[in-house]
N, C-alpha and C. Protein backbone atom coordinates (compact mmCIF):
# COMPACT_ATOMS: atom_id res chain seq x y z
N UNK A 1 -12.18 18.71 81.11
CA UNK A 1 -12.93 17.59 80.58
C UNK A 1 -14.17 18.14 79.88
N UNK A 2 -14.45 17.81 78.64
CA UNK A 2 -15.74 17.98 78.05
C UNK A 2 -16.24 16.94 77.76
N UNK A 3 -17.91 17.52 78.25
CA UNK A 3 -18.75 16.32 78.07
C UNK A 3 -19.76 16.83 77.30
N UNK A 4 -20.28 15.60 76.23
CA UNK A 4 -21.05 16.31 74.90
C UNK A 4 -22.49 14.91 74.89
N UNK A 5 -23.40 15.62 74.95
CA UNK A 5 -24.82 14.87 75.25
C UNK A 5 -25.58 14.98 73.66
N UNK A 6 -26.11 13.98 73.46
CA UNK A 6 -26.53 14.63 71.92
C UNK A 6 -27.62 13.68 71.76
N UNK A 7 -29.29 13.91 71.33
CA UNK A 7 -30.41 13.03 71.16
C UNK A 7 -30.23 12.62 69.73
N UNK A 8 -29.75 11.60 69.57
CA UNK A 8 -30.28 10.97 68.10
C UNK A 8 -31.71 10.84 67.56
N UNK A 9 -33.13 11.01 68.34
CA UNK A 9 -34.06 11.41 67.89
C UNK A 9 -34.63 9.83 67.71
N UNK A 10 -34.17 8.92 67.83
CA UNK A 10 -34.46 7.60 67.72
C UNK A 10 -34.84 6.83 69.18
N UNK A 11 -33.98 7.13 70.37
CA UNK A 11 -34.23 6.73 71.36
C UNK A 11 -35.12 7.31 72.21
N UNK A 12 -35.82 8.11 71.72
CA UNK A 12 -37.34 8.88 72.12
C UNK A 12 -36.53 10.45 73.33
N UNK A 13 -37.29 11.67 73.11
CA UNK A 13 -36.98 12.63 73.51
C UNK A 13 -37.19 12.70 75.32
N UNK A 14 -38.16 12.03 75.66
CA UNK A 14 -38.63 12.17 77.18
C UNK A 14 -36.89 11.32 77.75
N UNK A 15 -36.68 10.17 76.97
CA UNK A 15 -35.43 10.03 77.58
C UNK A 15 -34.38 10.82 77.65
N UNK A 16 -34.06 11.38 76.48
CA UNK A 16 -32.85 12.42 76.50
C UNK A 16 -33.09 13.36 77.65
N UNK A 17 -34.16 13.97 77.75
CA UNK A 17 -34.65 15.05 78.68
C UNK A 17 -34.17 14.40 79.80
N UNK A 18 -34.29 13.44 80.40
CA UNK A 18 -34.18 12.69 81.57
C UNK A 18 -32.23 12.80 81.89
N UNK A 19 -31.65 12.56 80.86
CA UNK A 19 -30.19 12.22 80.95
C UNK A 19 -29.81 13.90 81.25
N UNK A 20 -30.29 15.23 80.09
CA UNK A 20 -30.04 16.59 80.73
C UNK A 20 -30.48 16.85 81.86
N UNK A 21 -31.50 16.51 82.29
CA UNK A 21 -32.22 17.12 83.91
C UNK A 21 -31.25 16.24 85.09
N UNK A 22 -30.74 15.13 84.73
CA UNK A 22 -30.13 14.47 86.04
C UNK A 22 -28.41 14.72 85.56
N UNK A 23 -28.07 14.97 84.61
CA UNK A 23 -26.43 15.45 84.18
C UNK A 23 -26.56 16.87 85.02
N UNK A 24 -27.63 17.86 84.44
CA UNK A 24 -27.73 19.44 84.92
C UNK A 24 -28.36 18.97 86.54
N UNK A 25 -28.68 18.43 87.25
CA UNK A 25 -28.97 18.05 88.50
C UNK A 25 -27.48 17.87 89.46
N UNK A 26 -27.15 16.87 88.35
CA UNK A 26 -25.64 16.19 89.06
C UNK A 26 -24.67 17.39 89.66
N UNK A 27 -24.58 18.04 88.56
CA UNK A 27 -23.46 18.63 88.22
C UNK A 27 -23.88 20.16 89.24
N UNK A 28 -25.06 20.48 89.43
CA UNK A 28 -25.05 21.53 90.09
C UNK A 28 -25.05 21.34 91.65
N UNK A 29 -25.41 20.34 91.96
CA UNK A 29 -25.15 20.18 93.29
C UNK A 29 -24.34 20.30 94.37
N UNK A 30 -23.34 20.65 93.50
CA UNK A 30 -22.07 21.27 94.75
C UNK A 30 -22.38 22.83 95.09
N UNK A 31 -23.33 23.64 94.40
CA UNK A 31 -24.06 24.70 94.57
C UNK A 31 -23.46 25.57 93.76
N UNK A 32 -21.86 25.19 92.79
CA UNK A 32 -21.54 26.37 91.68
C UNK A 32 -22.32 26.08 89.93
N UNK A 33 -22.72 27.11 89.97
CA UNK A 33 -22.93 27.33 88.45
C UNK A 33 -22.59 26.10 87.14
N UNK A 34 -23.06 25.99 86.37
CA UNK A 34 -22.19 24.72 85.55
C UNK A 34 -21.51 25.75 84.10
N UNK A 35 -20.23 25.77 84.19
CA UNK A 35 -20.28 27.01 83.08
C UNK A 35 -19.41 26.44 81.75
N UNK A 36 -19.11 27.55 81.10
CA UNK A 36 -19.29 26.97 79.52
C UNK A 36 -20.06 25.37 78.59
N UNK A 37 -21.14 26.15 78.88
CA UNK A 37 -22.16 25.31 78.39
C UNK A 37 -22.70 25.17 76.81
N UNK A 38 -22.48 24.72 76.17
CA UNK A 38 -23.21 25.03 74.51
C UNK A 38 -24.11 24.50 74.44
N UNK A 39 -25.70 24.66 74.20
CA UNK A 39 -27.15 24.35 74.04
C UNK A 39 -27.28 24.35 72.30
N UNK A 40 -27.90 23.71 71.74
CA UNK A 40 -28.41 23.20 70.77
C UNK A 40 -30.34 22.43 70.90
N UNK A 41 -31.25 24.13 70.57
CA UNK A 41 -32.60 23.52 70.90
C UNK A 41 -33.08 22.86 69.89
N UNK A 42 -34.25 22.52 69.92
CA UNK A 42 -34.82 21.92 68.67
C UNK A 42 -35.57 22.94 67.59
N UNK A 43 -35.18 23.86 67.73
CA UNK A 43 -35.60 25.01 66.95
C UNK A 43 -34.67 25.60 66.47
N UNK A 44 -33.52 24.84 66.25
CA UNK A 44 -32.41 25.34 65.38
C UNK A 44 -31.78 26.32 66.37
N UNK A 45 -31.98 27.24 67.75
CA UNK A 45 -31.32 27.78 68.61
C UNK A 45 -30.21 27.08 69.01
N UNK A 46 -28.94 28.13 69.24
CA UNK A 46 -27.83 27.34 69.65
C UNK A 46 -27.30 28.67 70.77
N UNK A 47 -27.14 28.25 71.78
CA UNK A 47 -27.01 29.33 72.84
C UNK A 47 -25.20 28.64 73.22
N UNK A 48 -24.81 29.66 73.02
CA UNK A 48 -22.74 28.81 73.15
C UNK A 48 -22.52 29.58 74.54
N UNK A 49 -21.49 28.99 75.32
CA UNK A 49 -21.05 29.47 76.28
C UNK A 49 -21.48 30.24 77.50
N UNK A 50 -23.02 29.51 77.46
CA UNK A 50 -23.64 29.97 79.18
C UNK A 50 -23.17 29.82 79.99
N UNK A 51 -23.76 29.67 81.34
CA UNK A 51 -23.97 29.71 82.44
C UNK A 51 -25.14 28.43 83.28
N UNK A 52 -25.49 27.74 83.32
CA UNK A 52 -26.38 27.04 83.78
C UNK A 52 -26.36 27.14 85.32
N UNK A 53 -27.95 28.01 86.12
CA UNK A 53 -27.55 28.68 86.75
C UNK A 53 -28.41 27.48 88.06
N UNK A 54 -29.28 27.10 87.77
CA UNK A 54 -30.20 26.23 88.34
C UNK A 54 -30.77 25.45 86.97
N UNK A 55 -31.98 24.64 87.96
CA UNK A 55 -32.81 23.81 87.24
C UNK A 55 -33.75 23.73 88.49
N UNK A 56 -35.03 23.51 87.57
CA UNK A 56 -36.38 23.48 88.59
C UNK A 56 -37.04 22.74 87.76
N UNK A 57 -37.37 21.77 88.01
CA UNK A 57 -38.54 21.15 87.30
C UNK A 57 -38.27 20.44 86.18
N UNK A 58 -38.90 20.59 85.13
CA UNK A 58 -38.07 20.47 83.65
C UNK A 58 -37.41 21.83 82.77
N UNK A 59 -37.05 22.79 83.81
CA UNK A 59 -36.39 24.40 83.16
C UNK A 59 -34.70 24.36 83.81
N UNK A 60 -34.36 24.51 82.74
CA UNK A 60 -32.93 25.31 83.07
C UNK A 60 -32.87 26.62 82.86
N UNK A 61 -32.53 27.43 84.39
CA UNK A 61 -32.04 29.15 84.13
C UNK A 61 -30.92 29.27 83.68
N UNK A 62 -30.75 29.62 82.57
CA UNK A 62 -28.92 29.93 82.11
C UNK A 62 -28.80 31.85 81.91
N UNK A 63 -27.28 31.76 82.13
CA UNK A 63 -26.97 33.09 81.95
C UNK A 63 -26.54 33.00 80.78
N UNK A 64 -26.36 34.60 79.89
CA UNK A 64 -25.34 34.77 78.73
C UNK A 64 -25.05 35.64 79.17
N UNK A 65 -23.85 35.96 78.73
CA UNK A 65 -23.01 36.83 78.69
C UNK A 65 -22.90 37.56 80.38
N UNK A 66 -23.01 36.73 80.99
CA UNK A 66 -23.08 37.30 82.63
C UNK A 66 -24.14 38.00 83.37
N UNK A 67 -25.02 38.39 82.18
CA UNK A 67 -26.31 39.40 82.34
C UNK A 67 -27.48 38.86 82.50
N UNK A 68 -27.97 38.49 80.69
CA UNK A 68 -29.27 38.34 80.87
C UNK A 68 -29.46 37.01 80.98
N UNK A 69 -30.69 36.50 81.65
CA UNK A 69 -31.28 35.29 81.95
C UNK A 69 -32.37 34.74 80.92
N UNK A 70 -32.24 33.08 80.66
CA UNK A 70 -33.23 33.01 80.17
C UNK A 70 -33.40 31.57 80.58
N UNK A 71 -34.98 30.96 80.43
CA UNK A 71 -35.39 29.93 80.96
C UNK A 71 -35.08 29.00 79.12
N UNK A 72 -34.83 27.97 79.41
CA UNK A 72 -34.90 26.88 78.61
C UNK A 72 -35.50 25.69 79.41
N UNK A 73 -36.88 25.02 78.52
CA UNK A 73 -37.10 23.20 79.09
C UNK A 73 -36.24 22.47 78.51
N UNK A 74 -35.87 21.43 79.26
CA UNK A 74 -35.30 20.49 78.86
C UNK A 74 -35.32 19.40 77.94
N UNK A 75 -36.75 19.53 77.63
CA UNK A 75 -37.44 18.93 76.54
C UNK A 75 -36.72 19.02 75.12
N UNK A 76 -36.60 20.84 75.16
CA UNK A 76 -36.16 21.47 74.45
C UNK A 76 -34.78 21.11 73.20
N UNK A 77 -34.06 20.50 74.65
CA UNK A 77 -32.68 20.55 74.40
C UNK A 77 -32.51 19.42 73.50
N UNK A 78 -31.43 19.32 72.07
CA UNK A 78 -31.13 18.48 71.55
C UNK A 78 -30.09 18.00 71.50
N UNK A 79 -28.63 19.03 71.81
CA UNK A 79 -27.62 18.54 71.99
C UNK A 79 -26.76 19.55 72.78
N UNK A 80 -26.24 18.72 74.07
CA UNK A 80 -25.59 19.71 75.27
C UNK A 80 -24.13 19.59 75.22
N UNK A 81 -23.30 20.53 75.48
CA UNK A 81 -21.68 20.17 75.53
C UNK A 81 -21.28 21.29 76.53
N UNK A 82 -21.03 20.23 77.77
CA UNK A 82 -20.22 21.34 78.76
C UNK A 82 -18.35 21.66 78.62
N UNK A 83 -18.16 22.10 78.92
CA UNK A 83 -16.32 22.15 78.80
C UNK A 83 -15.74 23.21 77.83
């Protein structure tokens, strides 16, 4: 199943943030990883096929490539697609 989250930029950003932090909340709570993830920031970054390893706050830790780590806010995020 893929699921694809995307801010139209119209319904204000603090909401979107709200729908990634409680989707990336939901979904990690069984305590595994959320994986193949595609990120789309608002800085034109597009991070394909992470790892979403936690969430704290308004940060997601994602992996790439199995290695390195990096923090993303959720703020950040403009359009998410797990699957």
């Amino acid at each position: 199943m893929t699921v694809t989250l995307r801010s139209d930029n119209d319904s204000g950003r603090s909401t979107f943030s709200v729908v990634v932090r409680t989707t990336c909340e939901d979904a990690l709570s069984g305590g595994e990883a959320i994986k193949c993830v595609s990120l789309s920031l608002d800085d034109g970054t597009v991070l394909e096929d992470v790892e979403v390893e936690a969430i704290l706050g308004g940060v997601l830790f994602i992996r790439a490539g199995g290695v390195d780590y990096r923090e993303v806010g959720v703020d950040a995020v403009v359009r998410m697609v797990i699957g």
